[in-house]
Protein backbone atom coordinates (compact mmCIF):
# COMPACT_ATOMS: atom_id res chain seq x y z
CA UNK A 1 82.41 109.49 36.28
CA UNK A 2 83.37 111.14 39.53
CA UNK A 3 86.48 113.49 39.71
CA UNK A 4 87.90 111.38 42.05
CA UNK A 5 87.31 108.80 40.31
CA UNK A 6 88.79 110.85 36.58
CA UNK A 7 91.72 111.97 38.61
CA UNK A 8 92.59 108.35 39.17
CA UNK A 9 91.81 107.26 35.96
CA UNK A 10 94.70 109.59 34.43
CA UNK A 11 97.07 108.93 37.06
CA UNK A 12 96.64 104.92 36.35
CA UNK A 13 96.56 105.73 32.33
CA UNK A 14 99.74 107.64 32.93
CA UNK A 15 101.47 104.91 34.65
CA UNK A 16 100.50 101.91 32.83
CA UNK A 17 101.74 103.56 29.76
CA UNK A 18 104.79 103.90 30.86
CA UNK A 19 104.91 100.42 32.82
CA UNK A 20 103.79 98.95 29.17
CA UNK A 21 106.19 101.54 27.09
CA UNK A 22 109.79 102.06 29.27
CA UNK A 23 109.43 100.26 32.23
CA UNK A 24 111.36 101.42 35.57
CA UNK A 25 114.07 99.30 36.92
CA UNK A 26 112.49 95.76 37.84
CA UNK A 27 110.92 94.96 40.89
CA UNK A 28 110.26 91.37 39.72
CA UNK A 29 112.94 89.05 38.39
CA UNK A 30 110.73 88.19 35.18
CA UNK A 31 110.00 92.16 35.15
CA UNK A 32 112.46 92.14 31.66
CA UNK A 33 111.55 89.24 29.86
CA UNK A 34 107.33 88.61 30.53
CA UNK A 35 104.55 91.37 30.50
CA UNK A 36 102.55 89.54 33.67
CA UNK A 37 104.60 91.78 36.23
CA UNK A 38 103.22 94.84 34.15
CA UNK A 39 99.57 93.70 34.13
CA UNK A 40 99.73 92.39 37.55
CA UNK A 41 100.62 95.94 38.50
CA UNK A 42 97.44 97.17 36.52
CA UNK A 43 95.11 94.43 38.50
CA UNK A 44 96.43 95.84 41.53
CA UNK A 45 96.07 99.44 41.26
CA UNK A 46 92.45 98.64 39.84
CA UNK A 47 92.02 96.28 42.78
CA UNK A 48 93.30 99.65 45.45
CA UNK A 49 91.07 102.01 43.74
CA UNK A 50 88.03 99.91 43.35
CA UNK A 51 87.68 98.29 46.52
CA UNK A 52 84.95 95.93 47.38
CA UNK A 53 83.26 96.42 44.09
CA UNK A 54 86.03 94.71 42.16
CA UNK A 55 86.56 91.20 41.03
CA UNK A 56 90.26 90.00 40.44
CA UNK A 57 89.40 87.23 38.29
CA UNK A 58 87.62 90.02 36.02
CA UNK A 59 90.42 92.50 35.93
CA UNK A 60 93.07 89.82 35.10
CA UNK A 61 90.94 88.56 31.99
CA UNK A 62 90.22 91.88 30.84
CA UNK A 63 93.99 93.09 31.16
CA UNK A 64 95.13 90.40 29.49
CA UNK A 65 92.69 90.45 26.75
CA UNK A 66 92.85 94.39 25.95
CA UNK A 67 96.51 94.02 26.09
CA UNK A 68 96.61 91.34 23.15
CA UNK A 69 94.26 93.94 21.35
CA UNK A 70 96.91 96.69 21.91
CA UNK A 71 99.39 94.43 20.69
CA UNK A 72 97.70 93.65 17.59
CA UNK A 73 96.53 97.02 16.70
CA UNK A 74 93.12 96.43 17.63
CA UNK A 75 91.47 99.83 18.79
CA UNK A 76 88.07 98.35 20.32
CA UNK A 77 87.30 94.59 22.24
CA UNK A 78 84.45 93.29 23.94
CA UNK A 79 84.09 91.86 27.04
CA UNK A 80 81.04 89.32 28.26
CA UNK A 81 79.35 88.06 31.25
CA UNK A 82 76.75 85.29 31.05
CA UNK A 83 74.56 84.86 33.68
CA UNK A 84 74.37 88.45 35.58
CA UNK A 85 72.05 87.39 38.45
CA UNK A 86 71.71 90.15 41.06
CA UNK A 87 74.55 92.37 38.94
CA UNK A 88 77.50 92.06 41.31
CA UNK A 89 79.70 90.95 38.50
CA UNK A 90 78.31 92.96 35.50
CA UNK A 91 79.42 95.90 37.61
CA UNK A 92 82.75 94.62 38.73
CA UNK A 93 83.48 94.36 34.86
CA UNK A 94 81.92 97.88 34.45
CA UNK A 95 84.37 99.37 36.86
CA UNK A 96 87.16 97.18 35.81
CA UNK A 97 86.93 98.40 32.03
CA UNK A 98 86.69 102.01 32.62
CA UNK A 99 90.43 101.32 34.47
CA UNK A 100 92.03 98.96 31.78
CA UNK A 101 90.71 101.11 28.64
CA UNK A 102 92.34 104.18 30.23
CA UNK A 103 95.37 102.19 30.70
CA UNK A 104 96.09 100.53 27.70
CA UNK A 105 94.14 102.66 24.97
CA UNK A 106 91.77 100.26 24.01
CA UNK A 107 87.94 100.61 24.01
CA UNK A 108 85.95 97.96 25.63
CA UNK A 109 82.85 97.36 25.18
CA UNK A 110 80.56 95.58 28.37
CA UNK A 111 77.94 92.91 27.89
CA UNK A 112 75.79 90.96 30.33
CA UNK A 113 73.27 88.27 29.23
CA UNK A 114 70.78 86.75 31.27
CA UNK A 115 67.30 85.25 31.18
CA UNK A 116 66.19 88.20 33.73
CA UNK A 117 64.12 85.40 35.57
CA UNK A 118 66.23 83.22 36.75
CA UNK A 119 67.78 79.78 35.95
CA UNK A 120 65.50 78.10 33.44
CA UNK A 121 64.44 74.17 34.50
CA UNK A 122 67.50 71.64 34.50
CA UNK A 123 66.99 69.33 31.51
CA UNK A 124 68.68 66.35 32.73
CA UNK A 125 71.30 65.32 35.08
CA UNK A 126 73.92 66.94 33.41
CA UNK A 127 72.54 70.10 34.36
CA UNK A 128 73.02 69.30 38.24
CA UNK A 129 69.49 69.72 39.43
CA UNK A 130 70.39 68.46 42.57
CA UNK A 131 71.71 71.94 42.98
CA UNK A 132 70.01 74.10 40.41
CA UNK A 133 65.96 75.05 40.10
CA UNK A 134 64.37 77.25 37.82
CA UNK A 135 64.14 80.57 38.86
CA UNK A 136 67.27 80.20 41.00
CA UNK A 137 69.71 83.92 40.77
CA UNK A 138 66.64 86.39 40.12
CA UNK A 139 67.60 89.93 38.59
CA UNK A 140 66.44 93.34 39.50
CA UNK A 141 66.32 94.41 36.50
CA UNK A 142 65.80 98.26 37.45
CA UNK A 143 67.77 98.46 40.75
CA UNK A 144 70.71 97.19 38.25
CA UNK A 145 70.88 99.46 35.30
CA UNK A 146 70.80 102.41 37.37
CA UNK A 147 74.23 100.86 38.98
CA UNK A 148 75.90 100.47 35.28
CA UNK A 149 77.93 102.99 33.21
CA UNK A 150 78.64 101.34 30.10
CA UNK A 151 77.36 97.76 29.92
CA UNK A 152 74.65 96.47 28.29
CA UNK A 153 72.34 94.41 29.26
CA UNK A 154 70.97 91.42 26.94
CA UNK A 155 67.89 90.13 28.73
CA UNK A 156 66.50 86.65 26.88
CA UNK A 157 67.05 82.98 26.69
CA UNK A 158 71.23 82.85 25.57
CA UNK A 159 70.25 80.49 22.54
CA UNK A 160 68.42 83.69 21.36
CA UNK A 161 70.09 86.35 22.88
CA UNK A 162 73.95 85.13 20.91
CA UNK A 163 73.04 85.11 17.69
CA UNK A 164 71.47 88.31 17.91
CA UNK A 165 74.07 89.57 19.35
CA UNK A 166 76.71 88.27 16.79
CA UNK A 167 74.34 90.00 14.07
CA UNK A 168 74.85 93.09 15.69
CA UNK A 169 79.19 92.89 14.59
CA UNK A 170 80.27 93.86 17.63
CA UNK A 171 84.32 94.62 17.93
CA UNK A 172 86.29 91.29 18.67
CA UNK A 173 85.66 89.67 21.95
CA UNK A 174 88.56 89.12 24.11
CA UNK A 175 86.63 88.21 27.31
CA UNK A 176 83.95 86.28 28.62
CA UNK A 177 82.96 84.99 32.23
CA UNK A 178 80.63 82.16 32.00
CA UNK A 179 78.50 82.30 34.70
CA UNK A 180 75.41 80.06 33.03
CA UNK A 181 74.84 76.94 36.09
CA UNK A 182 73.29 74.33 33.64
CA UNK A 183 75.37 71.87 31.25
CA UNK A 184 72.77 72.96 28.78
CA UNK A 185 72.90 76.83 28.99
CA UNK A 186 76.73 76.73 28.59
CA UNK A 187 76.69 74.68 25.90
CA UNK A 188 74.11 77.38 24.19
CA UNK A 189 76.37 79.94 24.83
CA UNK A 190 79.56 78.27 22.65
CA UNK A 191 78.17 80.17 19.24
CA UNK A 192 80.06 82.80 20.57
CA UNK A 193 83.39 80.81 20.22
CA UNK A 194 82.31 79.74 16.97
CA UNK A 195 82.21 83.03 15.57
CA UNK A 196 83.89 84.59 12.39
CA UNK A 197 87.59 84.97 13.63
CA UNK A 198 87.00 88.83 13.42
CA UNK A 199 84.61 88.82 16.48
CA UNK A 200 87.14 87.57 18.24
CA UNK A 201 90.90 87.92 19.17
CA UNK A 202 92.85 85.05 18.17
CA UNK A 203 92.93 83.92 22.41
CA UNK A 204 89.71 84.58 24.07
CA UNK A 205 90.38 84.92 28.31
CA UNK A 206 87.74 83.05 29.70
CA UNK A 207 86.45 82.19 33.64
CA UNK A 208 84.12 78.88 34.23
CA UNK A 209 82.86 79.85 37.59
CA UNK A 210 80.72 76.34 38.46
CA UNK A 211 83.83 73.41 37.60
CA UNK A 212 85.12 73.31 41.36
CA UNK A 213 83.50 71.44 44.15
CA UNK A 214 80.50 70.03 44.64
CA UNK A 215 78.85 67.75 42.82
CA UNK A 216 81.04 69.33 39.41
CA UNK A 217 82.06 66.73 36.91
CA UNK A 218 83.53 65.93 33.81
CA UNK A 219 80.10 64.24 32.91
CA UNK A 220 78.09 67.37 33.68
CA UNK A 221 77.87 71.29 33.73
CA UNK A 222 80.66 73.45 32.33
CA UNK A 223 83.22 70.86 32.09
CA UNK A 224 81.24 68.58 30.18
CA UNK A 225 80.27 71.38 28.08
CA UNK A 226 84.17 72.08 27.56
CA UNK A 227 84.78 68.48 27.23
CA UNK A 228 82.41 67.57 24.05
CA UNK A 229 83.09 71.51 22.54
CA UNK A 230 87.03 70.72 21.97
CA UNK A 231 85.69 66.82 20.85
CA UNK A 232 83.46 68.53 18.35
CA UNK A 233 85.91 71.71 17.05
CA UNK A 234 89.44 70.90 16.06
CA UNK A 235 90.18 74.68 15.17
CA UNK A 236 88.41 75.69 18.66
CA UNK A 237 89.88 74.86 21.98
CA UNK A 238 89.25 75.88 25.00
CA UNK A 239 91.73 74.75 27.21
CA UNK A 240 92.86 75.72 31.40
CA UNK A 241 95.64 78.40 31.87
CA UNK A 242 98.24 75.84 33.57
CA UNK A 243 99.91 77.07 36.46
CA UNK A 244 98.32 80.16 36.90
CA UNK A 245 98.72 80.77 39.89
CA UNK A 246 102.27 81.18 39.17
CA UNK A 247 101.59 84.26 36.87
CA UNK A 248 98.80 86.44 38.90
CA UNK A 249 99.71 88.87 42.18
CA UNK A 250 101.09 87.03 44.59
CA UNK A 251 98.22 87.53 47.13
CA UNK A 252 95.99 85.47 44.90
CA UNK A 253 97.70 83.14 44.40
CA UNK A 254 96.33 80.77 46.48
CA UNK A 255 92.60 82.01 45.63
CA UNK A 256 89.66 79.60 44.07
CA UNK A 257 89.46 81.77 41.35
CA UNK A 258 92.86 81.41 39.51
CA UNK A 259 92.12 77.72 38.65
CA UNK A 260 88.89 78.69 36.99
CA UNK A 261 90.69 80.77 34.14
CA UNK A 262 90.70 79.45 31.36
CA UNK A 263 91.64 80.56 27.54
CA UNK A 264 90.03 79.55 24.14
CA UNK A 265 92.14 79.29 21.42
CA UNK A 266 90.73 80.15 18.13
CA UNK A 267 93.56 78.27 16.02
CA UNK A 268 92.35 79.08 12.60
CA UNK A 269 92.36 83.13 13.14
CA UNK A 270 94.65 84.73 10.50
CA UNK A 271 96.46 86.54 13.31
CA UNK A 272 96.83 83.86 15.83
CA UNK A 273 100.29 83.47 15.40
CA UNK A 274 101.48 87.47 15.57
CA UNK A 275 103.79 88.31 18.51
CA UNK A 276 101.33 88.96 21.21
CA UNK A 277 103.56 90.48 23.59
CA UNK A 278 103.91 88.05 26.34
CA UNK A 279 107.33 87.57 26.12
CA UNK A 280 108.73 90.53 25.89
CA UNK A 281 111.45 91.46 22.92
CA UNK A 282 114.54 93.25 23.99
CA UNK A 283 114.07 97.42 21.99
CA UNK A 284 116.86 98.27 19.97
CA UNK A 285 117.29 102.11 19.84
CA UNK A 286 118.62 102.73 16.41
């Protein structure tokens, strides 16, 4: 890590600690009684000192998600992207961990699965090939490793790639961008939601990039893939984050992005009905 980039790092730990710990004076009317002014602070700052290589939508998820682990005592989380492409967003989530670990003390680990040759072949209509073709989204595989820091790249079919990766234990996942194109891929990639309850937190942040616009469906591609997963798993929902644009920075709020974030709700985790720190508790200093 550059010093710059160190220096930075402790002076954002420093504050978010004490944003998350004894906050100053509020600056936002819901600054006392919800954490999202605190975390929106975090998305900012990471936003400020990571320029152009950020994504918002990424920082939010993975704020959100390693604060839940800090709130449950959790020391380590994972965080996914499926379907890395050229790399853009497997870095964004690269750069974006190394500022929310140092913030909120929790150690995130950085996954990206894809095929490493592009889309494979649409299956049917519900996998849109009327904008998809095999071989669409290409990876360099070598000009992107040498851009990464911590990820790790899974480079296979997802139907293989998952389980594998689930035999591997890794710490719970509290993040995942689903990036995947095809109805069919997406649907290959819910094992991961199906997991033991302690691969996961209890609420799993989650972005569906392809469910806006164009030819996008309930009878096809991600949301026909969310559609028939919450049919099939009554302990497993995913679900939309309603009004969320009510709840990230202001400048976003009008952005594309907030109404792809979604949340899966794994209902039948032991710990999914702890305090989770959104609503914040008044401290009593005895």
């Amino acid at each position: 890590m550059p010093p710059l980039h160190r220096r930075l790092s402790r002076k954002l730990a420093a504050a978010a600690r004490g944003w998350l710990a004894d906050p100053a004076p509020p600056r936002h009317p819901d600054q006392e009684r919800f954490i999202y002014p605190r975390l929106n602070a975090l998305v900012e700052e990471t936003a400020a000192a990571l320029g152009a290589t950020q994504r918002p939508q990424y920082t939010w998820g993975l704020a959100h998600a390693a604060y839940l682990a800090q709130q449950l005592g959790i020391p380590r989380m994972a965080a996914l992207e499926l379907g890395v492409a050229g790399g853009k967003g497997l870095v964004a989530l690269d750069r974006a961990a190394d500022w929310v670990e140092g913030a909120l003390g929790v150690a995130i680990e950085v996954h990206g699965f894809d095929s490493g040759q592009g889309l494979p072949r649409p299956a049917d209509v519900r996998d849109l090939p009327n904008l998809w073709a095999a071989g669409d989204f290409p990876m360099d595989q070598a000009a992107l490793a040498g851009r990464l820091r911590r990820a790790r790249l899974h480079l296979g079919l997802v139907e293989r790639e998952i389980p594998t990766f689930l035999q591997t234990q890794p710490p719970p996942i509290g993040f995942i961008s689903f990036d995947l194109d095809l109805y069919s891929s997406t649907v290959a990639s819910f094992p991961l939601l199906l997991a033991a309850p302690d691969r996961l937190l209890p609420r799993v942040q989650c972005y569906f990039d392809d469910i806006l616009g164009f030819t996008f469906a309930e009878f096809n591609g991600e949301r026909l893939a969310i559609r028939e997963f919450n049919a099939a798993h009554a302990t497993r929902q995913i679900s939309p984050i309603f009004g969320a644009r009510h709840y990230v920075p202001p400048r976003y709020a009008a952005a594309i992005w907030v109404d792809k974030l979604y949340m899966a709700h794994i209902l039948d985790h032991p710990r999914y009905n702890d305090y989770d720190g959104l609503v914040l508790r008044p401290r009593l200093d005895l």
